[in-house]
PDB file of N, CA and C in Angstrom:
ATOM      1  N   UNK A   1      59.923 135.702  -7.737  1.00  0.00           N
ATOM      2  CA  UNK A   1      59.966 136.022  -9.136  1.00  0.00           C
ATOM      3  C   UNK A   1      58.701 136.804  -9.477  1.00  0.00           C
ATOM      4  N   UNK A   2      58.718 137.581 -10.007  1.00  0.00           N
ATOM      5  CA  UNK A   2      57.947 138.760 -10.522  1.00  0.00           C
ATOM      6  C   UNK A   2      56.745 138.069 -11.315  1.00  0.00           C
ATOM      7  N   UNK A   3      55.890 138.083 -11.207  1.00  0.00           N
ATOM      8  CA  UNK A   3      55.069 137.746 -12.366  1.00  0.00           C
ATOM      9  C   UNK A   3      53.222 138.038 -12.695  1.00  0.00           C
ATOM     10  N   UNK A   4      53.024 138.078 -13.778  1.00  0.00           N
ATOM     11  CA  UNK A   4      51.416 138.347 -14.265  1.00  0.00           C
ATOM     12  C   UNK A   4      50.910 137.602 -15.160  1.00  0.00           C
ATOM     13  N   UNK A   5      49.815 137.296 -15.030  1.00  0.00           N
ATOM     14  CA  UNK A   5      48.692 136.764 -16.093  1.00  0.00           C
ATOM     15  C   UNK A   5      47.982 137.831 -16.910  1.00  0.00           C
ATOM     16  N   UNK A   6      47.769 137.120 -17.733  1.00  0.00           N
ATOM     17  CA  UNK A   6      46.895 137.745 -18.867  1.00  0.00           C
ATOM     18  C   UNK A   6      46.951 136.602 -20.147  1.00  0.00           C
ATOM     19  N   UNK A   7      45.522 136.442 -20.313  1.00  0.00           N
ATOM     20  CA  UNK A   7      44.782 136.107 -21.137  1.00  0.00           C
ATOM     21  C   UNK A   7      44.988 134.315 -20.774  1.00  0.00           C
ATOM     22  N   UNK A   8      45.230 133.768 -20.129  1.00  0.00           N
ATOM     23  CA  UNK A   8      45.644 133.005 -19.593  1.00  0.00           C
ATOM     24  C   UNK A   8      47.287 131.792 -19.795  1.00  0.00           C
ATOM     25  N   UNK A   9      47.703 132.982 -19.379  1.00  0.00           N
ATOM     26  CA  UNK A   9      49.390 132.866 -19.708  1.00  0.00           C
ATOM     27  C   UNK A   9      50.274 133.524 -18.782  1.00  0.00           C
ATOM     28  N   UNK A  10      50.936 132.674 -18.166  1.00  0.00           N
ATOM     29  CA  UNK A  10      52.095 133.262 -16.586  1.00  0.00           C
ATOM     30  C   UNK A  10      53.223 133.851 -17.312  1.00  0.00           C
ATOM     31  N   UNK A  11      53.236 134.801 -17.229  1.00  0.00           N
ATOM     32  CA  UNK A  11      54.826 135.719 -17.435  1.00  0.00           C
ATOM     33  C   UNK A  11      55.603 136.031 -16.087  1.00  0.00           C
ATOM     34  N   UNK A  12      56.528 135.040 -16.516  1.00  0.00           N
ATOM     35  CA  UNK A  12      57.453 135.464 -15.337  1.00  0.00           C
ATOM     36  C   UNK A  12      58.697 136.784 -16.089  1.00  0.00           C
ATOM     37  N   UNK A  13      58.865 137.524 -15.096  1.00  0.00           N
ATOM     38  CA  UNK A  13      59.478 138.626 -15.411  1.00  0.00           C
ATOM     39  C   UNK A  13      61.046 138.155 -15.992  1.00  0.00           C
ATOM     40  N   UNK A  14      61.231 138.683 -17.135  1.00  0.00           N
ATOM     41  CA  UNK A  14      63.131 138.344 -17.506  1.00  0.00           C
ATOM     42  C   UNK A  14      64.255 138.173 -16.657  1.00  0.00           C
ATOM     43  N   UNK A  15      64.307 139.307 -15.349  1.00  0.00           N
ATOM     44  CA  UNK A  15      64.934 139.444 -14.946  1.00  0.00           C
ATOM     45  C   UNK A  15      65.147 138.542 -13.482  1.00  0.00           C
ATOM     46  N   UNK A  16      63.723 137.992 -13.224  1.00  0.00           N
ATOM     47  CA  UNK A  16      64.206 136.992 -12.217  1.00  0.00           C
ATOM     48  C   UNK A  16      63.892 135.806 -12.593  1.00  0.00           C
ATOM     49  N   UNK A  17      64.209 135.271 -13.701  1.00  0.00           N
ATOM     50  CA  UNK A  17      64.493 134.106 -14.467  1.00  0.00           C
ATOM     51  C   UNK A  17      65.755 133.146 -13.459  1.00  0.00           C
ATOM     52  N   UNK A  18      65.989 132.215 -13.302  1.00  0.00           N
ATOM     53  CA  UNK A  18      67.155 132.168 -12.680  1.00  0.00           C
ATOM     54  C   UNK A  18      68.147 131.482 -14.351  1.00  0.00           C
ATOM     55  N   UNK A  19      69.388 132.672 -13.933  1.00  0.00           N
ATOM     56  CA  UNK A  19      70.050 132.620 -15.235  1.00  0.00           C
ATOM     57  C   UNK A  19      71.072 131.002 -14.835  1.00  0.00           C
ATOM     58  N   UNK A  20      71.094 130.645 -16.192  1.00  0.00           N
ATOM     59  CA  UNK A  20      71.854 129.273 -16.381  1.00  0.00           C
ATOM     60  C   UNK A  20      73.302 129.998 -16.409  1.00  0.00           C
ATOM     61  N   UNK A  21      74.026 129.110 -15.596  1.00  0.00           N
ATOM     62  CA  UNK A  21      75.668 129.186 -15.339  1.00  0.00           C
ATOM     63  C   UNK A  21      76.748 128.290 -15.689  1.00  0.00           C
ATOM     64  N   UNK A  22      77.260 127.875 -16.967  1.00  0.00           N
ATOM     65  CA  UNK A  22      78.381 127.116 -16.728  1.00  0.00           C
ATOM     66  C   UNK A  22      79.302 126.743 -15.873  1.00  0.00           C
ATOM     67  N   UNK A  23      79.239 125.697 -15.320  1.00  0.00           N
ATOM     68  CA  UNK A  23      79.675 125.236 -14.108  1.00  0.00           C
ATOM     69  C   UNK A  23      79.634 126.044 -12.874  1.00  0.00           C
ATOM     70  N   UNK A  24      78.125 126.280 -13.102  1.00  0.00           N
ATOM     71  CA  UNK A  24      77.549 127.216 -11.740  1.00  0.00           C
ATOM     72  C   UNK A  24      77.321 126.123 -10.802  1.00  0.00           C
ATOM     73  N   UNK A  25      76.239 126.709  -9.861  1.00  0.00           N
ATOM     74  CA  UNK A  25      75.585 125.977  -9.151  1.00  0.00           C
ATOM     75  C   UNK A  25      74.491 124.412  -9.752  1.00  0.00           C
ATOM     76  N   UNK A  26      74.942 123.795  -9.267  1.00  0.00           N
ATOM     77  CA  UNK A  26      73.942 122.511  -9.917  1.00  0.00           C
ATOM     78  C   UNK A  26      72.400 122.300  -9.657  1.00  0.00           C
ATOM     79  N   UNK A  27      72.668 122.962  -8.541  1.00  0.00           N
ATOM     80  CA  UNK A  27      70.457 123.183  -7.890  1.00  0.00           C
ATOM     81  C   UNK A  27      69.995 124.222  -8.749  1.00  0.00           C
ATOM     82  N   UNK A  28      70.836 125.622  -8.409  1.00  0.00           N
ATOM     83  CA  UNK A  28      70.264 126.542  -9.493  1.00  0.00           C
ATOM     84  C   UNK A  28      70.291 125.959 -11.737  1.00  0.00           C
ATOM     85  N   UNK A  29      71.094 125.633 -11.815  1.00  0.00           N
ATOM     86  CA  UNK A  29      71.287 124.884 -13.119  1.00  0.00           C
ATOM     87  C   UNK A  29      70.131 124.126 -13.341  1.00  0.00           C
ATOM     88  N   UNK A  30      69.671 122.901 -12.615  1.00  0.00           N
ATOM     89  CA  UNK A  30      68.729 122.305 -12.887  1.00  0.00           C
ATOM     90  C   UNK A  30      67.409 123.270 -12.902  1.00  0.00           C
ATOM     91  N   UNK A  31      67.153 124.012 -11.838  1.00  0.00           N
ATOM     92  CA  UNK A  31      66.470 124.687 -11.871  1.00  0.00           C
ATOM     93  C   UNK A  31      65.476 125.708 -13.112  1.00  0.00           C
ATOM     94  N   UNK A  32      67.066 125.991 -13.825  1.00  0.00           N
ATOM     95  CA  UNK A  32      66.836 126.984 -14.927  1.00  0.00           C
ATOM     96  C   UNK A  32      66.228 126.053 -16.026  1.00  0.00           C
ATOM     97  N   UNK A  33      66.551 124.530 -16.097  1.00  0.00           N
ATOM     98  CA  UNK A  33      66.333 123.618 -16.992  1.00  0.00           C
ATOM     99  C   UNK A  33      64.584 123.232 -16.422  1.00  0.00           C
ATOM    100  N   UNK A  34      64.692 122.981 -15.648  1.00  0.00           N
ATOM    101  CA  UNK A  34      63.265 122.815 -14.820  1.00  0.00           C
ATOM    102  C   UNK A  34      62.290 123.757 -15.509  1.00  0.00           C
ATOM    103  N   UNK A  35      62.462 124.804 -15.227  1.00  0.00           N
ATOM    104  CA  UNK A  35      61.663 126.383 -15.666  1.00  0.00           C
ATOM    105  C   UNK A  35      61.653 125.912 -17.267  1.00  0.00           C
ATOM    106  N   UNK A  36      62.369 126.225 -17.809  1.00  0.00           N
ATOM    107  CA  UNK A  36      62.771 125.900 -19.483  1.00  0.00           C
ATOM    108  C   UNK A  36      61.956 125.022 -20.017  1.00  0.00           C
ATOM    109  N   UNK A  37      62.164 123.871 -19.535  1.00  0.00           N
ATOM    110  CA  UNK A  37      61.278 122.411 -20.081  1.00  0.00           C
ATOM    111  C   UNK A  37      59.875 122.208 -20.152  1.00  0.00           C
ATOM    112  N   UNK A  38      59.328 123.242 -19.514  1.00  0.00           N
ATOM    113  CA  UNK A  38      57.747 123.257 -19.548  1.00  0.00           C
ATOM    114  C   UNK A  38      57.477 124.649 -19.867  1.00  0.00           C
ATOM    115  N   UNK A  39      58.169 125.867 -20.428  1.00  0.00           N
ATOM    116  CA  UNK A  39      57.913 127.304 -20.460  1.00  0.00           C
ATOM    117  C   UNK A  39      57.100 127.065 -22.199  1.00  0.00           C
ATOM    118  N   UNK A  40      56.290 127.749 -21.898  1.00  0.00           N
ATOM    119  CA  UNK A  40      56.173 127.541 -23.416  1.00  0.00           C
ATOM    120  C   UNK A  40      56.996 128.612 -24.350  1.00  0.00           C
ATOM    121  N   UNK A  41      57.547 129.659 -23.698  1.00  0.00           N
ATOM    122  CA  UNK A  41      58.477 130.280 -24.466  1.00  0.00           C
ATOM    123  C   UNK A  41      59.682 130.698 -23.149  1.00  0.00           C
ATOM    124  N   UNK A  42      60.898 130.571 -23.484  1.00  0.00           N
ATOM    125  CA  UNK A  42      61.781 131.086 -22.905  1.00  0.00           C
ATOM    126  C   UNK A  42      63.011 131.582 -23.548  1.00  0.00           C
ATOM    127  N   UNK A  43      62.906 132.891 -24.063  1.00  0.00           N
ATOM    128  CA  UNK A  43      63.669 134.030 -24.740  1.00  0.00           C
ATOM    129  C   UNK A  43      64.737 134.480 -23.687  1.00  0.00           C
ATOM    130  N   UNK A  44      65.875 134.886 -23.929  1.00  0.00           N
ATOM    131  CA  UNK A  44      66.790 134.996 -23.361  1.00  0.00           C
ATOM    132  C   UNK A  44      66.672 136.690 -22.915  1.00  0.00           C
ATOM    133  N   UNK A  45      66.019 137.465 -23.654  1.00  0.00           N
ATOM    134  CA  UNK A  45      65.878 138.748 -23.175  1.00  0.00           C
ATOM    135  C   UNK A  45      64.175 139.101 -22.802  1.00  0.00           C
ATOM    136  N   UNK A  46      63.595 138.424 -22.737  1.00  0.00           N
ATOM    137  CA  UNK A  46      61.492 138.510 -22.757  1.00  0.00           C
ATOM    138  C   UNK A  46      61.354 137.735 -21.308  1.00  0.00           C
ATOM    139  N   UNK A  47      59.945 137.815 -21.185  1.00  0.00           N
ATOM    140  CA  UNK A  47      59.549 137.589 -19.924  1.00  0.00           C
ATOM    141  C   UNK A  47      58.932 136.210 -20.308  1.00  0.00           C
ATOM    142  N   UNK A  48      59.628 135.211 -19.476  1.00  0.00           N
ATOM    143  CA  UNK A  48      59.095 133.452 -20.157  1.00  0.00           C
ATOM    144  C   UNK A  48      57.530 133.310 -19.524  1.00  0.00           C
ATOM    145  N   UNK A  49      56.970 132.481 -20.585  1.00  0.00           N
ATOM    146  CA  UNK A  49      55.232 132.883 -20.445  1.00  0.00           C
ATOM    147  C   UNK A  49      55.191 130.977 -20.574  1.00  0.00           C
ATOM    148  N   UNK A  50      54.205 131.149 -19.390  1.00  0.00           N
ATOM    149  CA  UNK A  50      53.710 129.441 -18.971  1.00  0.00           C
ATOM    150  C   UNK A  50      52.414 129.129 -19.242  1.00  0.00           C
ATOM    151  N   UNK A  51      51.618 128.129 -20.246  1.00  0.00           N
ATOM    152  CA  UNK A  51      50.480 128.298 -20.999  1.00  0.00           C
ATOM    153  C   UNK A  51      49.781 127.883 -19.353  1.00  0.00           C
ATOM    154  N   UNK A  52      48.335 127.598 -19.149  1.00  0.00           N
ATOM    155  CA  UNK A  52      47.315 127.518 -17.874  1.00  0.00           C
ATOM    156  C   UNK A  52      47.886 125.664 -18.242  1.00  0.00           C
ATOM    157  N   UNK A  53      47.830 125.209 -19.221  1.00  0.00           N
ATOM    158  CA  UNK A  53      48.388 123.870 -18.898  1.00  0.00           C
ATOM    159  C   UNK A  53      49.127 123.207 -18.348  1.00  0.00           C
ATOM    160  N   UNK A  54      50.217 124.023 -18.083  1.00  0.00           N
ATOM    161  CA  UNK A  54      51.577 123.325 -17.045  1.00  0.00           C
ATOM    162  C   UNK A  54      51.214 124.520 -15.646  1.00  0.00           C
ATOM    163  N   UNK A  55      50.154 125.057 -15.430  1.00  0.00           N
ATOM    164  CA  UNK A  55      50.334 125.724 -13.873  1.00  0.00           C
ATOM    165  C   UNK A  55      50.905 124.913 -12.807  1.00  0.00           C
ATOM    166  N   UNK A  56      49.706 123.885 -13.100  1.00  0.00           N
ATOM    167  CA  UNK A  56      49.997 122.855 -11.507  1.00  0.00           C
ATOM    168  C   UNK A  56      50.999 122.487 -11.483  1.00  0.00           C
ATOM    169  N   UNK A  57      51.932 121.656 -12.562  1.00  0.00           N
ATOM    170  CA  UNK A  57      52.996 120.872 -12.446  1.00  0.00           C
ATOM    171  C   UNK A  57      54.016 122.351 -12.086  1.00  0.00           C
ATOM    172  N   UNK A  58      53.875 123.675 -12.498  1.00  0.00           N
ATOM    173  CA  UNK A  58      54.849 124.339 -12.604  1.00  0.00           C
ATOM    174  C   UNK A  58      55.111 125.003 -10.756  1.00  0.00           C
ATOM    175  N   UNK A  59      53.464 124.587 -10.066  1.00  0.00           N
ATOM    176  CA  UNK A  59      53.394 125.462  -9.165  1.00  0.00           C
ATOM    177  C   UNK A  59      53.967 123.800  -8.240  1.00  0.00           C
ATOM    178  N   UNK A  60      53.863 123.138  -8.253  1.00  0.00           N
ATOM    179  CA  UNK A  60      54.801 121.698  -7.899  1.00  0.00           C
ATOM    180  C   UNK A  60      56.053 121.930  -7.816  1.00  0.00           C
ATOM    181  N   UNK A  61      56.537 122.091  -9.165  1.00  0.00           N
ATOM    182  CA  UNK A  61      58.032 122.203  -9.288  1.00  0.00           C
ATOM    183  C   UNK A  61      58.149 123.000  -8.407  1.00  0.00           C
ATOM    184  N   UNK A  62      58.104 124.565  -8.318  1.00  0.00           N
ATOM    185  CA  UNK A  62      58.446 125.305  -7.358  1.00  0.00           C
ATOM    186  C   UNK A  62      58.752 125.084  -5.863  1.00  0.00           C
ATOM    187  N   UNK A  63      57.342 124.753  -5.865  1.00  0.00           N
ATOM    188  CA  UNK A  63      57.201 124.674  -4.312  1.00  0.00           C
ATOM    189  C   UNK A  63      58.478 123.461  -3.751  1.00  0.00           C
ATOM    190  N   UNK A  64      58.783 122.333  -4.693  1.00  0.00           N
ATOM    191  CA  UNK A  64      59.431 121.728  -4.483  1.00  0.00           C
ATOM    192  C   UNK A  64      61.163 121.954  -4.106  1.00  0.00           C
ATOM    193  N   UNK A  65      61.606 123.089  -5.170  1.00  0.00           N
ATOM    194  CA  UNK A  65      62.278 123.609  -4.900  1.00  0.00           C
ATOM    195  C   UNK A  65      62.700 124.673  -3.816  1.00  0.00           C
ATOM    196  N   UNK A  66      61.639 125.608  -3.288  1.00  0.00           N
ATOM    197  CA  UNK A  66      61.353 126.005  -1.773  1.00  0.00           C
ATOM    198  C   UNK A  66      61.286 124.840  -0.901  1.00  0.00           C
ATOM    199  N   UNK A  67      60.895 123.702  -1.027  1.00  0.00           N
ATOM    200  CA  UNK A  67      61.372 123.235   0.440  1.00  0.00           C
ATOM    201  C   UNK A  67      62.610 122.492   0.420  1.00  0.00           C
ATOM    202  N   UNK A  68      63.080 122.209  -0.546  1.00  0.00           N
ATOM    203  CA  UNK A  68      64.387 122.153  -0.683  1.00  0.00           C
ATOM    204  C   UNK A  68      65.948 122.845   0.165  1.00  0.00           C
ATOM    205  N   UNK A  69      65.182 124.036   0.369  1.00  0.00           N
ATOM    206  CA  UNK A  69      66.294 125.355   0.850  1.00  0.00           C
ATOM    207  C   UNK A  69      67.629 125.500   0.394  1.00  0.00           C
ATOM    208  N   UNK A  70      67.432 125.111  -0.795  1.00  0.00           N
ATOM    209  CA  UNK A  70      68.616 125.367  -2.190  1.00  0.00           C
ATOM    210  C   UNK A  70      68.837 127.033  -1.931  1.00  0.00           C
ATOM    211  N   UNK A  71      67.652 127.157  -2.924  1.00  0.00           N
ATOM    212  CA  UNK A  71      67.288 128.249  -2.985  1.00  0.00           C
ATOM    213  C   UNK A  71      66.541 129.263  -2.492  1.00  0.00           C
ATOM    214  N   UNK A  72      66.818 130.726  -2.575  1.00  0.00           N
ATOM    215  CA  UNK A  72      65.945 131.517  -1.360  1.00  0.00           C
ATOM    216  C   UNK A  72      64.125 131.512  -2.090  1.00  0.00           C
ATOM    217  N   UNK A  73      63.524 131.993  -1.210  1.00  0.00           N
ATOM    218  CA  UNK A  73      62.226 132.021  -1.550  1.00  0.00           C
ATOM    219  C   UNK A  73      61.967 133.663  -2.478  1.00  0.00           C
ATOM    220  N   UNK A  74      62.222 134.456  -2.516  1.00  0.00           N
ATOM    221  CA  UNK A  74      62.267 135.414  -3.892  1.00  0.00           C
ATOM    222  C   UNK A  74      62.646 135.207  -5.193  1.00  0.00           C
ATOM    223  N   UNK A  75      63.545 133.800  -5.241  1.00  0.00           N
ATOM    224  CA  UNK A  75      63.964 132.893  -6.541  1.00  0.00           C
ATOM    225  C   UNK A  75      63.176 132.058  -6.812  1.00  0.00           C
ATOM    226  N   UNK A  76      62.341 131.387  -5.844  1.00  0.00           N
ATOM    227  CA  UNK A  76      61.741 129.914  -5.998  1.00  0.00           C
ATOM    228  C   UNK A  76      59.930 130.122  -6.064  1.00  0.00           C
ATOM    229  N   UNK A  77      59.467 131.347  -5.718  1.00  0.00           N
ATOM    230  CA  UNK A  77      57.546 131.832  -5.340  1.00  0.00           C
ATOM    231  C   UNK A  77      57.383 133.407  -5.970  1.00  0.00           C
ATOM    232  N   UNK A  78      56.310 132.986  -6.946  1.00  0.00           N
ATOM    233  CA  UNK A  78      55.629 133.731  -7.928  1.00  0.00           C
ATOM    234  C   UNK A  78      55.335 135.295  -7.143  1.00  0.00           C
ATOM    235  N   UNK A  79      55.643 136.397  -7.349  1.00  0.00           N
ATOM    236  CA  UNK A  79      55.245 137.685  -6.599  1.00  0.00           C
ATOM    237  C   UNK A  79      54.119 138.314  -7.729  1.00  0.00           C
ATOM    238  N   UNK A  80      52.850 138.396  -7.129  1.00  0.00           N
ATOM    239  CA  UNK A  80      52.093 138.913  -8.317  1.00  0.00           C
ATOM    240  C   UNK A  80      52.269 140.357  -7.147  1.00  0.00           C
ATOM    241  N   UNK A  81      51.200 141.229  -8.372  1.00  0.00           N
ATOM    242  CA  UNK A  81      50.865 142.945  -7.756  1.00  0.00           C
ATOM    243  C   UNK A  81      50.020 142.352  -6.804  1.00  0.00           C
ATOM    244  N   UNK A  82      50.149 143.503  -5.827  1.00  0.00           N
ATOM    245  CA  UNK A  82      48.894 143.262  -4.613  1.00  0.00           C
ATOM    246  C   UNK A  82      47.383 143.290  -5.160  1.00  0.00           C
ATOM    247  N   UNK A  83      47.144 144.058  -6.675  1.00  0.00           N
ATOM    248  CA  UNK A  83      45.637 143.927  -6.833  1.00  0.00           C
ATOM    249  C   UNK A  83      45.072 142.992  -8.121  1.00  0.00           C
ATOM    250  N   UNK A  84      46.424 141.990  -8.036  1.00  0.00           N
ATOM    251  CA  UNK A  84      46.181 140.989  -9.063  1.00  0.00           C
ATOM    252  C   UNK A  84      45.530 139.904  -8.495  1.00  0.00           C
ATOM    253  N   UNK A  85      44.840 138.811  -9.300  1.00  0.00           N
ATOM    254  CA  UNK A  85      44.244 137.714  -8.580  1.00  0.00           C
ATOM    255  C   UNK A  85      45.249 136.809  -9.032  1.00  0.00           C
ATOM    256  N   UNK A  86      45.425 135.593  -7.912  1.00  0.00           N
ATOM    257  CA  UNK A  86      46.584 134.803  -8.091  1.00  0.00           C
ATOM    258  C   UNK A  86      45.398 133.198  -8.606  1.00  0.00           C
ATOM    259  N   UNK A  87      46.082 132.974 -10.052  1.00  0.00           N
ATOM    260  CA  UNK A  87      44.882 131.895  -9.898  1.00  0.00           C
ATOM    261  C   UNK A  87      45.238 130.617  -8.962  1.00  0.00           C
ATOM    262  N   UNK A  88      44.226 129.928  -9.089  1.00  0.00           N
ATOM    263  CA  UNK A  88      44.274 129.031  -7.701  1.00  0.00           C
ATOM    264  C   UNK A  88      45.145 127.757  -7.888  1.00  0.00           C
ATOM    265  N   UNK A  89      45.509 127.538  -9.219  1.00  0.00           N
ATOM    266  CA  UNK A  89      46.410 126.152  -9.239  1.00  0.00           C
ATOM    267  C   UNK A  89      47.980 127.106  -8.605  1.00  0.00           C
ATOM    268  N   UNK A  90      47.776 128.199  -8.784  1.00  0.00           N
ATOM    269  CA  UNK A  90      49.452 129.105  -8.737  1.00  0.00           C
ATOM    270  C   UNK A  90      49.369 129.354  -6.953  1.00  0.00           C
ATOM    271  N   UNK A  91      48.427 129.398  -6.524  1.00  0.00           N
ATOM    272  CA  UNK A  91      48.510 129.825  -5.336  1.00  0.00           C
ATOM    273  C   UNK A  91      49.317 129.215  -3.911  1.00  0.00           C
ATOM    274  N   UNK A  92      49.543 128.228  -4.063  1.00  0.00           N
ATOM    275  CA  UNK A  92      50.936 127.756  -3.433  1.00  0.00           C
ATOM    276  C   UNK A  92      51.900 127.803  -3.480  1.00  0.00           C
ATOM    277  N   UNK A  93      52.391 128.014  -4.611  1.00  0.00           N
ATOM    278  CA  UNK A  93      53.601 128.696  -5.050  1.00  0.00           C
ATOM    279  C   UNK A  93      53.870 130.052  -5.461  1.00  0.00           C
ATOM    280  N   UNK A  94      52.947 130.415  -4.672  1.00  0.00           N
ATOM    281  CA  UNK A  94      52.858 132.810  -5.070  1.00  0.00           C
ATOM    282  C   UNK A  94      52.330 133.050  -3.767  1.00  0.00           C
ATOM    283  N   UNK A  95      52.960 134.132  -3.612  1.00  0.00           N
ATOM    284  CA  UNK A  95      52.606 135.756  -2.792  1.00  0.00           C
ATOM    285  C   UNK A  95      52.613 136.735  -3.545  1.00  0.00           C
ATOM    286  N   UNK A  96      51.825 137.797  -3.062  1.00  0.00           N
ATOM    287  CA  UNK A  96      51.556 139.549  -3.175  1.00  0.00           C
ATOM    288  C   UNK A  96      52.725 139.987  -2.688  1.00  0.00           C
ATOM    289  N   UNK A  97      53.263 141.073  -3.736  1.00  0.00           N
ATOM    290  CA  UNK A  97      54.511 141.718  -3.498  1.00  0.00           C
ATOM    291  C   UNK A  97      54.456 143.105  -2.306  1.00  0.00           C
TER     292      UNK A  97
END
């Protein structure tokens, strides 16, 4: 999932949000609820922004879900730019794109 900081706030990109499915998948479903429940904003067309307060638990959740093997790892780990700094509670759950 695409994402940047600034000012100390995770924007994950809109588009690799994982979208909620009526009687979709139940890993991905929870998932989207997972993301949701701690986002401090999650707009249906904007890039959902995670305050520095839920990093750790958020970079937890993730990772949790990567070892899971639900889901692939481009759905489940943070892709910052290569000349971004990844902060360090995020850094288990992110790679450089």
């Amino acid at each position: 999932m695409r994402a940047r900081v600034s000012d100390d706030i995770l924007y994950i990109h809109k588009d690799d949000v994982p979208p909620y499915k009526k009687g979709g998948s139940i890993v991905r479903n929870s998932f989207f609820w997972a993301l949701n429940s701690i986002a401090g904003r999650a707009y249906r067309d904007k890039d959902w922004e995670f305050e520095c307060e839920v990093w750790f638990a958020l970079a937890r959740m993730l990772n949790s879900f990567m070892e899971s093997g639900y889901l692939g790892l481009r759905e489940t780990q943070l892709e910052f730019e290569p000349d971004d700094e990844i902060p360090e509670l995020l850094r288990s759950a992110s790679t450089w794109l």
